[in-house]
N, C-alpha and C. Protein backbone atom coordinates (compact mmCIF):
# COMPACT_ATOMS: atom_id res chain seq x y z
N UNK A 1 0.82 -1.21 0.00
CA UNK A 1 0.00 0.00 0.00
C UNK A 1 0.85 1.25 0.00
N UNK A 2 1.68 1.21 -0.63
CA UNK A 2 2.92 2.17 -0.26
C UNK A 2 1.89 3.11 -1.33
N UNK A 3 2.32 4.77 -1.06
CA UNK A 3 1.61 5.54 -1.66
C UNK A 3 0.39 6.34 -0.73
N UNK A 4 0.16 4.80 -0.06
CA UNK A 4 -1.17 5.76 0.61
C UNK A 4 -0.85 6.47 2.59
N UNK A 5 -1.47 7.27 2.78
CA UNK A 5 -1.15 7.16 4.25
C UNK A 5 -2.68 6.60 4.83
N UNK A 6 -3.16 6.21 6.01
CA UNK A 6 -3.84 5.44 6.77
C UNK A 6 -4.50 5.87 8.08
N UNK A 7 -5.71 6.37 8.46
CA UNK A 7 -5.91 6.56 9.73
C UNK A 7 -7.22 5.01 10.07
N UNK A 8 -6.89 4.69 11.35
CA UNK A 8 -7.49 3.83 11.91
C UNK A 8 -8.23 3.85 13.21
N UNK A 9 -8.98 4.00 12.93
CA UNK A 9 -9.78 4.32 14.01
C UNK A 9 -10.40 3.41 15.39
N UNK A 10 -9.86 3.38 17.02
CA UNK A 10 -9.48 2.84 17.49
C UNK A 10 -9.89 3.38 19.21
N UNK A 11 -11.13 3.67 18.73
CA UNK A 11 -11.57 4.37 19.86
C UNK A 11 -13.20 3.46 20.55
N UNK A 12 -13.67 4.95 20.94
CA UNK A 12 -14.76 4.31 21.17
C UNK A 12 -15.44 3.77 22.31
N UNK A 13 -16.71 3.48 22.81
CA UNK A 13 -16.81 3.37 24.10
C UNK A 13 -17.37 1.41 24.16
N UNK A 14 -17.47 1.31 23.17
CA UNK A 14 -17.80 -0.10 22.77
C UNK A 14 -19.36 -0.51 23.61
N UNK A 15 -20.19 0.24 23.88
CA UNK A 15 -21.11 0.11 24.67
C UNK A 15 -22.50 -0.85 24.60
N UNK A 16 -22.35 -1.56 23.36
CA UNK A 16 -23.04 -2.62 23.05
C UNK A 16 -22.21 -3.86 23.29
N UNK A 17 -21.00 -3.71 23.79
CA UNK A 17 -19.93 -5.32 24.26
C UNK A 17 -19.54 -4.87 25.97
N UNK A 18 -20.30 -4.16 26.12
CA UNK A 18 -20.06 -3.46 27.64
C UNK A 18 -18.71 -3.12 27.74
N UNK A 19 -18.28 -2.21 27.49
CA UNK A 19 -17.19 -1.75 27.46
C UNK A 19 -15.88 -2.14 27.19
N UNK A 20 -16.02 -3.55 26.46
CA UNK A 20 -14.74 -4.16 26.65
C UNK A 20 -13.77 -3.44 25.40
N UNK A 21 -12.46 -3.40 25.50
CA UNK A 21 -11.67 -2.95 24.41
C UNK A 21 -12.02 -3.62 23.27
N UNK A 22 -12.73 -3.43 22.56
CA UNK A 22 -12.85 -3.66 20.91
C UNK A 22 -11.97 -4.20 20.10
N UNK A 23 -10.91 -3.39 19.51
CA UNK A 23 -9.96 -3.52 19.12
C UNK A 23 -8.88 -4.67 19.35
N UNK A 24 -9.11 -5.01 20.55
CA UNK A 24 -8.02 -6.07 21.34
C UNK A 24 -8.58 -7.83 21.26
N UNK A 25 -9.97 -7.30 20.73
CA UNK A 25 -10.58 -8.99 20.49
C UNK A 25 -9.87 -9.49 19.68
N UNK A 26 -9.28 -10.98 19.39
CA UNK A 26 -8.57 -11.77 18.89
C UNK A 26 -9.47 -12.39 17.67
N UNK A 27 -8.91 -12.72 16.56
CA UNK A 27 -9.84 -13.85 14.96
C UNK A 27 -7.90 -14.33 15.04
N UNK A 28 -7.79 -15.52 14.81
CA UNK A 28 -6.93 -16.28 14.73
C UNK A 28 -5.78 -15.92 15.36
N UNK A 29 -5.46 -15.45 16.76
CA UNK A 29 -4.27 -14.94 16.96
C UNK A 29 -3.92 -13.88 16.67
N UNK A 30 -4.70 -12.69 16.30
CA UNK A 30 -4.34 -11.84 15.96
C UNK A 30 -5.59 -10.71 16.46
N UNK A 31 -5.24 -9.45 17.24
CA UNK A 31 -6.55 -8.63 17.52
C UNK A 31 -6.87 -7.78 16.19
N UNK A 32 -8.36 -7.42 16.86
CA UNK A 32 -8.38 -6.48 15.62
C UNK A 32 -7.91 -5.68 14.68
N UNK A 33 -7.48 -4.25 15.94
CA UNK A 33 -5.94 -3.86 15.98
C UNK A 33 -5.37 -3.74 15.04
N UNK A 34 -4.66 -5.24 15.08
CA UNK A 34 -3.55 -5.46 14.37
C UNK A 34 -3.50 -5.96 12.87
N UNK A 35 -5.05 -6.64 12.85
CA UNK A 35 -5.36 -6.94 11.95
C UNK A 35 -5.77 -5.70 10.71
N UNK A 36 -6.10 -4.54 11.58
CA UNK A 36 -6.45 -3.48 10.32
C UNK A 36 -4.80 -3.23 10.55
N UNK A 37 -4.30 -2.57 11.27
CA UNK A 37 -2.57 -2.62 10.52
C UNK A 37 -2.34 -2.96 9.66
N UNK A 38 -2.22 -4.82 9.67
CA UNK A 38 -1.77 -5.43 8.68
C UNK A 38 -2.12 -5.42 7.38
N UNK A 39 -3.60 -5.12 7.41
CA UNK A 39 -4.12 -4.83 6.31
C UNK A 39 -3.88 -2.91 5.55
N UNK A 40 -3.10 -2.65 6.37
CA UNK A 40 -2.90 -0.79 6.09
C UNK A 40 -1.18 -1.16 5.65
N UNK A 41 -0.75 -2.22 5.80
CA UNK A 41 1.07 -2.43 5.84
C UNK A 41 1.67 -1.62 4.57
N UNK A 42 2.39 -0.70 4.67
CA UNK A 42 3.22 -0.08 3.90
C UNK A 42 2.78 1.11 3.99
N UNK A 43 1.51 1.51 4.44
CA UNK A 43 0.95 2.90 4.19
C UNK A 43 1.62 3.81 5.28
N UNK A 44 2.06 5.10 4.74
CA UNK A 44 2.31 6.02 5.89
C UNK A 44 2.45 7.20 5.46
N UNK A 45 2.12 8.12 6.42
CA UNK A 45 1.58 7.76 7.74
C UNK A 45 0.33 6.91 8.43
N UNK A 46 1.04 5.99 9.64
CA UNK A 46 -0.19 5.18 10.19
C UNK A 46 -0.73 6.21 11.40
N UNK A 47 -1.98 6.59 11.23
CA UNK A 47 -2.01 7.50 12.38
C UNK A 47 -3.63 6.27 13.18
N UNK A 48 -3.29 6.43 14.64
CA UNK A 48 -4.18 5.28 14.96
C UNK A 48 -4.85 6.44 16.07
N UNK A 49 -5.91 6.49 15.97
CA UNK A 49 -7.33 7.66 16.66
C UNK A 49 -7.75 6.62 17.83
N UNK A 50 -7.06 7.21 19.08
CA UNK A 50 -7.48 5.96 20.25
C UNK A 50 -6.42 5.59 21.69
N UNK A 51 -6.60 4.88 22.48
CA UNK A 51 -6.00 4.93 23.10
C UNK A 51 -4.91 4.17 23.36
N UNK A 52 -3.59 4.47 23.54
CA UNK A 52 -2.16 3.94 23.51
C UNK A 52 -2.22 2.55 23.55
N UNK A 53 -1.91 1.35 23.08
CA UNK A 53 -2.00 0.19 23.14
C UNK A 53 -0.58 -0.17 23.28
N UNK A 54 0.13 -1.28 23.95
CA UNK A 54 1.73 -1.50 24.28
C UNK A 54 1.26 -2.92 23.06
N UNK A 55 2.64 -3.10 22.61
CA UNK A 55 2.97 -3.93 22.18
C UNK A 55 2.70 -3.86 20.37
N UNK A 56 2.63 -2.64 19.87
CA UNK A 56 2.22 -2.08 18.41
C UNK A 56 3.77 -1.79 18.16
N UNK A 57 3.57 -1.71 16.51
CA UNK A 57 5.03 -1.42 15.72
C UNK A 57 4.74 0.17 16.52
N UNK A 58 6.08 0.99 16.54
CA UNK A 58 6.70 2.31 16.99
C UNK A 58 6.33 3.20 16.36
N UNK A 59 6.25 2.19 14.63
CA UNK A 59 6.23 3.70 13.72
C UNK A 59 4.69 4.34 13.74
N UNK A 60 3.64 4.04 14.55
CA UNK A 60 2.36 4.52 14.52
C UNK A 60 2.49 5.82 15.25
N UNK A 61 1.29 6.67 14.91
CA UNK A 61 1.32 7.71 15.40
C UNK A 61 -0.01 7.52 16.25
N UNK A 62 0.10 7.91 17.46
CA UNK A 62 -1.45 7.90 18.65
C UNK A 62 -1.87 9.21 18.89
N UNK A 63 -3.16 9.35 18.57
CA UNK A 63 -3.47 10.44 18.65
C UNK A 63 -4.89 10.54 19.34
N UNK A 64 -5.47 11.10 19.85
CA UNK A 64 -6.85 11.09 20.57
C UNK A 64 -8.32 12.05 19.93
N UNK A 65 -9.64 12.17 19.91
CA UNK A 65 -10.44 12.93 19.39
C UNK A 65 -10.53 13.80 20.74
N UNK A 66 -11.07 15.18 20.66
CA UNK A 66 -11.32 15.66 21.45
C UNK A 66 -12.72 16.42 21.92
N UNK A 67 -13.54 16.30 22.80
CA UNK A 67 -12.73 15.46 23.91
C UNK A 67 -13.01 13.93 23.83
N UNK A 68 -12.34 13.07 24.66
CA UNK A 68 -12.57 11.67 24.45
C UNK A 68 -13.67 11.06 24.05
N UNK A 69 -14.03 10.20 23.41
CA UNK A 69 -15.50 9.53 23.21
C UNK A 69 -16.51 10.82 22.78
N UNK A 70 -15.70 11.72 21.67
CA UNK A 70 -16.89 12.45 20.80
C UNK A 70 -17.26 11.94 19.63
N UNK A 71 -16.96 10.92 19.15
CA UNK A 71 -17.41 10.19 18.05
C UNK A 71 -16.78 10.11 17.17
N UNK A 72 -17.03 9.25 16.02
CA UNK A 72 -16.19 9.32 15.02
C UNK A 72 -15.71 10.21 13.98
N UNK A 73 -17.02 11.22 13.69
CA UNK A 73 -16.34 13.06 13.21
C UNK A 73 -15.03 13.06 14.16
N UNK A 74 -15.23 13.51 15.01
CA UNK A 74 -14.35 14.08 15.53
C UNK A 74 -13.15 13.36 15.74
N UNK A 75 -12.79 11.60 15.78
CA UNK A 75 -11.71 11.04 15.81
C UNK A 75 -11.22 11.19 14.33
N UNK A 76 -12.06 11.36 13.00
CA UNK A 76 -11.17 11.65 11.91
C UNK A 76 -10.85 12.71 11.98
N UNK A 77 -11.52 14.21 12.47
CA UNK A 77 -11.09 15.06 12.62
C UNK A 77 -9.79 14.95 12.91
N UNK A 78 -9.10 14.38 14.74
CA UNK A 78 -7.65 14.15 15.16
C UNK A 78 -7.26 13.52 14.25
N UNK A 79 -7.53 12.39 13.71
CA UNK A 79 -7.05 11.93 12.72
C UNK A 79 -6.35 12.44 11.39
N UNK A 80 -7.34 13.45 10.84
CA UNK A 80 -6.62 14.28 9.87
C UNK A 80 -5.56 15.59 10.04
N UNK A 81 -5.74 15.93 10.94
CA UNK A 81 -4.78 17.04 11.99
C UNK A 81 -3.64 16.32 12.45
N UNK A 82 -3.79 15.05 12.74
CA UNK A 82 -2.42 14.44 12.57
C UNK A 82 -1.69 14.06 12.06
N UNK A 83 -2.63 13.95 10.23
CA UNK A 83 -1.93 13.87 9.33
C UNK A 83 -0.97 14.81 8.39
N UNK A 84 -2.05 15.73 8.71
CA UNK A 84 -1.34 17.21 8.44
C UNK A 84 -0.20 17.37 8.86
N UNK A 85 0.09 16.86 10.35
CA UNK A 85 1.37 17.44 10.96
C UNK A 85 2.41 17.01 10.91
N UNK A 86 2.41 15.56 10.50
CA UNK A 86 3.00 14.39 10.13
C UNK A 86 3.47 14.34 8.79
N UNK A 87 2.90 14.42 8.02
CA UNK A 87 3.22 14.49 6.31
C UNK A 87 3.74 16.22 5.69
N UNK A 88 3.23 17.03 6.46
CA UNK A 88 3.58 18.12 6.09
C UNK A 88 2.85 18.97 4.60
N UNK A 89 4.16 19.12 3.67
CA UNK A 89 3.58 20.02 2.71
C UNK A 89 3.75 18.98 1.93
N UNK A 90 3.63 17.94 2.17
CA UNK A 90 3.44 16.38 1.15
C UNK A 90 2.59 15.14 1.16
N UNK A 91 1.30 15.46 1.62
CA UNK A 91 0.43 14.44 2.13
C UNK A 91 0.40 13.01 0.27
N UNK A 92 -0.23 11.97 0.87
CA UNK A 92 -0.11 11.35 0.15
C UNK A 92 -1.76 11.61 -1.13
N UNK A 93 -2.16 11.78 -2.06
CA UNK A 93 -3.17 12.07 -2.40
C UNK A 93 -4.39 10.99 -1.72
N UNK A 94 -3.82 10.01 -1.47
CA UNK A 94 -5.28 8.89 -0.97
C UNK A 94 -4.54 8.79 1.03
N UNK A 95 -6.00 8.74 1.16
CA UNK A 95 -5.91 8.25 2.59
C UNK A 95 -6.93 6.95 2.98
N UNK A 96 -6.47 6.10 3.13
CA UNK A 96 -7.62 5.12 3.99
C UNK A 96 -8.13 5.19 5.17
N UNK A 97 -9.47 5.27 5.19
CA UNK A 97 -9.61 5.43 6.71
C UNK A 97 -10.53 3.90 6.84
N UNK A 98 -10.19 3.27 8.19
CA UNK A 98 -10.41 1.74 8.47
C UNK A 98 -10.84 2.01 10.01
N UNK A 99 -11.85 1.35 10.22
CA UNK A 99 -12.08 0.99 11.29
C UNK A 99 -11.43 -0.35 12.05
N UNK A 100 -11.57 0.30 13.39
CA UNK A 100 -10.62 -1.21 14.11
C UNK A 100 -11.49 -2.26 14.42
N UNK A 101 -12.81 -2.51 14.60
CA UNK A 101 -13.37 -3.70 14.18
C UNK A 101 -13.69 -4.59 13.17
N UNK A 102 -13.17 -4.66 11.75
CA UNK A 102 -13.79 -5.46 10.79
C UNK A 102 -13.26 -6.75 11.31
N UNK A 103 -14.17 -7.13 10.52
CA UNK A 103 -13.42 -9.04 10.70
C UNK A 103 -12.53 -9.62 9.92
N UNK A 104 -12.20 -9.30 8.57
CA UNK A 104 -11.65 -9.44 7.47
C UNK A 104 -10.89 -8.17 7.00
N UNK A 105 -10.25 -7.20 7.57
CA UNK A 105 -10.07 -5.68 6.81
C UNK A 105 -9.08 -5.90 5.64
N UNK A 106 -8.19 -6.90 5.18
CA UNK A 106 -7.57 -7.05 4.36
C UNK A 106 -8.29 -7.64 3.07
N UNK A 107 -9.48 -8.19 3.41
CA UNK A 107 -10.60 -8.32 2.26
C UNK A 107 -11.38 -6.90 1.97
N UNK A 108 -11.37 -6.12 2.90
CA UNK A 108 -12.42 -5.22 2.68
C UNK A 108 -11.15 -3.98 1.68
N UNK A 109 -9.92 -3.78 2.19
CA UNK A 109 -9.27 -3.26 1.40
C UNK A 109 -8.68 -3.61 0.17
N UNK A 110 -8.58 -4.97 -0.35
CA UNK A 110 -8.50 -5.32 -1.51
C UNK A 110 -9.59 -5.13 -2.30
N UNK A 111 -10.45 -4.96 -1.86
CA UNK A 111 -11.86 -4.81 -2.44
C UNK A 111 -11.83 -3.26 -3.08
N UNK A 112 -11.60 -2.87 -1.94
CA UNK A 112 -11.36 -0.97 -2.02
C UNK A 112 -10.09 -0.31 -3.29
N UNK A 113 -9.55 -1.38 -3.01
CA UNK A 113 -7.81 -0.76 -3.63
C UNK A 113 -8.06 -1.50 -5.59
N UNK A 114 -9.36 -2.52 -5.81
CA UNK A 114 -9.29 -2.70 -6.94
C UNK A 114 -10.75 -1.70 -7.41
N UNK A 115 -11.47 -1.09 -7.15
CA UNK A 115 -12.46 -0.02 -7.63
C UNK A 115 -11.97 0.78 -8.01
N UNK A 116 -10.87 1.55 -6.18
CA UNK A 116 -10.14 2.85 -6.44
C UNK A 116 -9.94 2.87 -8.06
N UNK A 117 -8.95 1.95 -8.93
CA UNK A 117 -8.05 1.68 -10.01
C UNK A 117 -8.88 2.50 -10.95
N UNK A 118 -10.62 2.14 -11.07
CA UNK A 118 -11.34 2.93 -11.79
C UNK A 118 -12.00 4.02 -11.46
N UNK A 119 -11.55 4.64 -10.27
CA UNK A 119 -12.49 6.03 -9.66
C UNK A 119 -11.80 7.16 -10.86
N UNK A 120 -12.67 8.00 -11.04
CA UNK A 120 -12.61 9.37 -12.12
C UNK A 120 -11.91 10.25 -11.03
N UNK A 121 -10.92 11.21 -12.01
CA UNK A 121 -10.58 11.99 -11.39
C UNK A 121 -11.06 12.89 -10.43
N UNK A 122 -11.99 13.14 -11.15
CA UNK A 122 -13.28 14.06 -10.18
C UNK A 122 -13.29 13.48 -9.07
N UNK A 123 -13.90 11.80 -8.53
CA UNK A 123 -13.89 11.13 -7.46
C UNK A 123 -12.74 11.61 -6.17
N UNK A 124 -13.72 11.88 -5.00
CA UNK A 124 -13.29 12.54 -4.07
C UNK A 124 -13.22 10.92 -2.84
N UNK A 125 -13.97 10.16 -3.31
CA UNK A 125 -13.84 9.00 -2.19
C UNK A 125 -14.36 7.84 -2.89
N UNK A 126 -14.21 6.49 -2.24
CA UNK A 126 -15.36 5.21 -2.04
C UNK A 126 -15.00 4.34 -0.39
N UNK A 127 -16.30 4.20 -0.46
CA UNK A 127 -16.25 3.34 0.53
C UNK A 127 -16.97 1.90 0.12
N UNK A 128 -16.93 1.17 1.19
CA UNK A 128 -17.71 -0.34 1.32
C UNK A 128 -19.29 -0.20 1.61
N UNK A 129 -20.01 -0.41 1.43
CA UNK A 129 -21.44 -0.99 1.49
C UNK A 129 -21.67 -2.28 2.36
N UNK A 130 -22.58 -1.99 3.19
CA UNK A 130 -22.91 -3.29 4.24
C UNK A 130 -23.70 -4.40 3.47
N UNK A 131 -24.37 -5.37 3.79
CA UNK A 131 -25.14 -6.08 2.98
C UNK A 131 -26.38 -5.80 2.64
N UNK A 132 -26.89 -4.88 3.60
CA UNK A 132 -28.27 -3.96 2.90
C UNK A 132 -27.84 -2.70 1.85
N UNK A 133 -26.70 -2.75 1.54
CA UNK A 133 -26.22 -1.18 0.81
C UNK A 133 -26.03 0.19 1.21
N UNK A 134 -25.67 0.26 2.90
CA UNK A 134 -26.06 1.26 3.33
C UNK A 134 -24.30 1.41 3.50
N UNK A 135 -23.78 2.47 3.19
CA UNK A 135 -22.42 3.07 2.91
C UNK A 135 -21.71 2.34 4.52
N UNK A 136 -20.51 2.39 4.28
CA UNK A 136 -19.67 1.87 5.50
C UNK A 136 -18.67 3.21 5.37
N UNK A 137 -18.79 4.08 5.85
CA UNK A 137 -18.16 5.04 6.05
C UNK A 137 -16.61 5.40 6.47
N UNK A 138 -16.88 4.27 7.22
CA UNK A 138 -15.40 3.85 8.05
C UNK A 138 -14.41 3.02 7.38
N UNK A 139 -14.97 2.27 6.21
CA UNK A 139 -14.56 1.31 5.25
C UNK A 139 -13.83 2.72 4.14
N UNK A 140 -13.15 3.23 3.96
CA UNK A 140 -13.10 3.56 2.66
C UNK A 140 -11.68 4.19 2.27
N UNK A 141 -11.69 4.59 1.13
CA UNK A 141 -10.03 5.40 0.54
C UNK A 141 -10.95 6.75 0.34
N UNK A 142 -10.14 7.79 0.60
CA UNK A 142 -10.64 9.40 0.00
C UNK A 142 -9.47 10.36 0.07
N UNK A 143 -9.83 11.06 -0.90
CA UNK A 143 -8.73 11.66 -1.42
C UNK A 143 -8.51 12.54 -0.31
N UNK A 144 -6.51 13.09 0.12
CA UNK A 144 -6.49 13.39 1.35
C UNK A 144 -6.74 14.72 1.29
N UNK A 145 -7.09 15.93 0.48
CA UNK A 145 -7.12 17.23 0.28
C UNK A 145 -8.52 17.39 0.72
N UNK A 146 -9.49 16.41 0.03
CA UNK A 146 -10.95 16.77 0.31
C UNK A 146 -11.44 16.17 1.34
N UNK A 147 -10.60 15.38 2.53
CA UNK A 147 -10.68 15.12 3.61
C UNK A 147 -10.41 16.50 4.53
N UNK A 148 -9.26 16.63 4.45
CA UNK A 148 -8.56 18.15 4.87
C UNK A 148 -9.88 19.34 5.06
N UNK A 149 -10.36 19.31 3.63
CA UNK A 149 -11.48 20.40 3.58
C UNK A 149 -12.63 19.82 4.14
N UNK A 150 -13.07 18.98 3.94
CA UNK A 150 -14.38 18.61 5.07
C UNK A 150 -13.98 18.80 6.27
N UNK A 151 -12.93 18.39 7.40
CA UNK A 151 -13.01 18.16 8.34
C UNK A 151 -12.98 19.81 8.58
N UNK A 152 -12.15 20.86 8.23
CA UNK A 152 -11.97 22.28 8.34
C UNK A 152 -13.89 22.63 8.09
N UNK A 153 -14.41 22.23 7.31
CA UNK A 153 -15.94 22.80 7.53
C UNK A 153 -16.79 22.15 8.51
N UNK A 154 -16.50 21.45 9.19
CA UNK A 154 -17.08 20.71 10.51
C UNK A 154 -17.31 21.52 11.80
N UNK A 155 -18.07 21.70 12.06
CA UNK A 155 -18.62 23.04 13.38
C UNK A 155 -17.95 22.04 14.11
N UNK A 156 -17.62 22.45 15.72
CA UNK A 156 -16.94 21.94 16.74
C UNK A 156 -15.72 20.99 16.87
N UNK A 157 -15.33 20.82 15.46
CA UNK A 157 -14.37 19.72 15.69
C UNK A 157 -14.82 18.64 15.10
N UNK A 158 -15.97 18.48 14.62
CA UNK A 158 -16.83 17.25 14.34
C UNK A 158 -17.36 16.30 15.99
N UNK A 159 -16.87 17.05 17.18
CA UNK A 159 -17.67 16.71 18.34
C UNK A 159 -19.30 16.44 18.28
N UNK A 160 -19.37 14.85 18.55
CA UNK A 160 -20.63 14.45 18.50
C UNK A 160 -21.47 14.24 17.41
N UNK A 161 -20.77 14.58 16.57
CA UNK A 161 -21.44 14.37 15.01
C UNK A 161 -21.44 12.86 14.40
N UNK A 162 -21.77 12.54 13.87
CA UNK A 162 -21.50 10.73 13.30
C UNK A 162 -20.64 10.85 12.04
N UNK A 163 -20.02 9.77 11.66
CA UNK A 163 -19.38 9.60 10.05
C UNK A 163 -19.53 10.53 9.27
N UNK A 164 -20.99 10.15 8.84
CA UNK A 164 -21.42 10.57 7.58
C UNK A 164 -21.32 12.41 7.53
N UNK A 165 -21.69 13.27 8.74
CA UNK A 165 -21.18 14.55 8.75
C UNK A 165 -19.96 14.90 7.91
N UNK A 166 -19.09 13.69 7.99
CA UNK A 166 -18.06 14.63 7.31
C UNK A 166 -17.33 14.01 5.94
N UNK A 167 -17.86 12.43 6.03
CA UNK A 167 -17.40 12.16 5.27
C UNK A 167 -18.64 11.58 4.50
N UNK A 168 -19.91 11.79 4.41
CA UNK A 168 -21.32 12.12 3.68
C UNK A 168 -20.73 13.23 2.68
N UNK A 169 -20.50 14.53 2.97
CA UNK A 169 -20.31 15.41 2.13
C UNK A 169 -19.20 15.49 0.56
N UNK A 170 -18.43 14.04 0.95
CA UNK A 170 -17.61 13.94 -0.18
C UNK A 170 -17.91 13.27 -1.21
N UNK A 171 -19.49 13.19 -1.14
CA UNK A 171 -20.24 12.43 -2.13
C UNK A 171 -19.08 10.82 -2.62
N UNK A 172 -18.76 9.97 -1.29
CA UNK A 172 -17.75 8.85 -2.51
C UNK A 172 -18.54 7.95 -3.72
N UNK A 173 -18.14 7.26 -3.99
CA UNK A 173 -19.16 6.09 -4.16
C UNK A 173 -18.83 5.08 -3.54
N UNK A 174 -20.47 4.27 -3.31
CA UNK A 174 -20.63 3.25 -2.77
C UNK A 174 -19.89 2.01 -3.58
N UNK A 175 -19.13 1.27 -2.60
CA UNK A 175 -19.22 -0.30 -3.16
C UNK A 175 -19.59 -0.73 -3.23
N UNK A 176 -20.44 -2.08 -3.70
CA UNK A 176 -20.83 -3.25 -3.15
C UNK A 176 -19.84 -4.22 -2.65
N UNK A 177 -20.39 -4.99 -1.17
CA UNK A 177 -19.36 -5.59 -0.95
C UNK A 177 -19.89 -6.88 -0.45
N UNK A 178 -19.13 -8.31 -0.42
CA UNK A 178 -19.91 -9.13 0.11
C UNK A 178 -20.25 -9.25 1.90
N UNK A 179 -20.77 -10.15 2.09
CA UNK A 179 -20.80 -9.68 3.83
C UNK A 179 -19.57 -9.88 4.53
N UNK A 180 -18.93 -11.03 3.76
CA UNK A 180 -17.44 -11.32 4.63
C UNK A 180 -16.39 -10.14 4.60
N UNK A 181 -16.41 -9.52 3.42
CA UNK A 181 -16.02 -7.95 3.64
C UNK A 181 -15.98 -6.88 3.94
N UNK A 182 -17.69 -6.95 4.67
CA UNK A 182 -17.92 -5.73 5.15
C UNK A 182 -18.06 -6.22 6.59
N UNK A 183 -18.32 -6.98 6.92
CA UNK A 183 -18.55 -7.43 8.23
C UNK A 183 -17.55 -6.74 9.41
N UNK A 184 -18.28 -6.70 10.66
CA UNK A 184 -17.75 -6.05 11.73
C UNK A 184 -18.32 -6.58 13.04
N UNK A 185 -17.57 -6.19 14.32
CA UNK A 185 -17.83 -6.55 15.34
C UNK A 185 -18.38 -5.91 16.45
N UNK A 186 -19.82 -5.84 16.16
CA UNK A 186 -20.43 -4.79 17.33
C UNK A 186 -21.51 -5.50 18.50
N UNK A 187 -21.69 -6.48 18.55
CA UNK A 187 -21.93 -7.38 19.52
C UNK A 187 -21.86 -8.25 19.77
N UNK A 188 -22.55 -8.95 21.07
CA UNK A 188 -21.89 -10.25 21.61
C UNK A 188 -22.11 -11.14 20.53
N UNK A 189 -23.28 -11.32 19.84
CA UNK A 189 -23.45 -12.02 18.74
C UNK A 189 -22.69 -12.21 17.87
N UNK A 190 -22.47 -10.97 17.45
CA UNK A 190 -20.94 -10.78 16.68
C UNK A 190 -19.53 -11.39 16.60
N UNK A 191 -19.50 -11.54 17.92
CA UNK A 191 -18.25 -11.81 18.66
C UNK A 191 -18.24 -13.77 18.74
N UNK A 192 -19.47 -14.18 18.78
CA UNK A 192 -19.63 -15.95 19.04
C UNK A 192 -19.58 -16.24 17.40
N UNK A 193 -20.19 -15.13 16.76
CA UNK A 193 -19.79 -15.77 15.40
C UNK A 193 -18.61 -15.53 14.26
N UNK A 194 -17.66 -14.54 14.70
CA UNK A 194 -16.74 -14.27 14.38
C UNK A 194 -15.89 -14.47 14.87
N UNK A 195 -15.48 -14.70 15.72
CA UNK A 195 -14.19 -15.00 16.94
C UNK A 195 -14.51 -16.40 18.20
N UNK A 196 -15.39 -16.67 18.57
CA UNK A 196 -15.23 -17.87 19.35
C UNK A 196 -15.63 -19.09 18.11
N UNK A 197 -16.22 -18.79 16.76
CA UNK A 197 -16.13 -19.98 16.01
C UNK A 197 -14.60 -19.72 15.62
N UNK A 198 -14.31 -18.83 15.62
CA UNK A 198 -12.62 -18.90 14.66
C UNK A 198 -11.45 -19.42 15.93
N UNK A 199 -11.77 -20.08 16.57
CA UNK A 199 -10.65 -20.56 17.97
C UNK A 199 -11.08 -21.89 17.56
């Protein structure tokens, strides 16, 4: 993925798994985490929106939304402000932004990285589609300038706002994707069928 830089999003209050760290749930030996890493490998800057985790490669950058647990506007918000500061007067034109629960994120970005190939110049983003077709926001590549400018037109920081506030406005296009690609982990249900069948 060399070319692109990466924010991952890694926050969150997880309040439908009662609070447990999200991110740190295990699919074959491996947490979530690490699993969107792996699936982001070569991209940089890795900037990870969330709280310090020990035992991650060095070269990540940790950064927090403010204030804590304002949602996901506002963690791409830190997210893109850290990219800014990080890349400088040379950002990479694509950014991925990935959530730290998928179940598969290296399917969901191969998926992403063979559309991109045909997005029009004009094209400002795409993301993934759930299995009803409803955009995965958190799933997607967008170009890093018109990220930059959405998040700068976001009242408060993007505090409390959802996804689509900021990254709705970049009109991407939708993918279609299958469910094993879009799939994610937001409850216990979730969790017996994604991770205690995969042990």
């Amino acid at each position: 993925m060399t070319g692109d830089s990466v924010i991952v999003l890694a926050g969150g209050r997880a309040s439908r798994l009662g609070g447990v760290d999200k991110p740190l749930l295990v699919i074959d030996g491996r947490t979530l985490l690490q699993r969107a890493l792996d699936a982001a490998a070569g991209a940089h800057p890795r900037i990870v929106v969330g709280p310090l985790r020990p035992g991650l490669p060095t070269d990540l950058v940790w950064v927090r939304e403010t204030p804590a647990f304002a949602g996901p506007a506002a963690a791409l918000v830190a997210g893109i402000r850290a990219l800014d500061a990080v890349a400088h007067d040379t950002p990479h034109e694509w950014t991925l932004v990935l959530a730290a629960d998928l179940v598969d994120p290296a399917a969901a970005v191969a998926r992403l990285r063979a559309e991109r190939g045909a997005a029009s110049p004009q094209s400002r983003g795409l993301c993934l589609a759930d299995e009803a077709g409803r955009a995965q926001w958190l799933t997607g590549f967008y170009r890093t300038a018109a990220l930059r400018e959405a998040a700068a037109a976001l009242p408060d920081g993007g505090a409390d706002a959802p996804a689509r506030a900021l990254l709705g406005s970049l009109e991407p296009l939708v993918v279609p994707a299958s469910a094993h690609e879009s799939a994610d982990i937001d409850t216990w249900d979730d969790v017996t069928r994604y991770i205690h069948e995969g042990e």
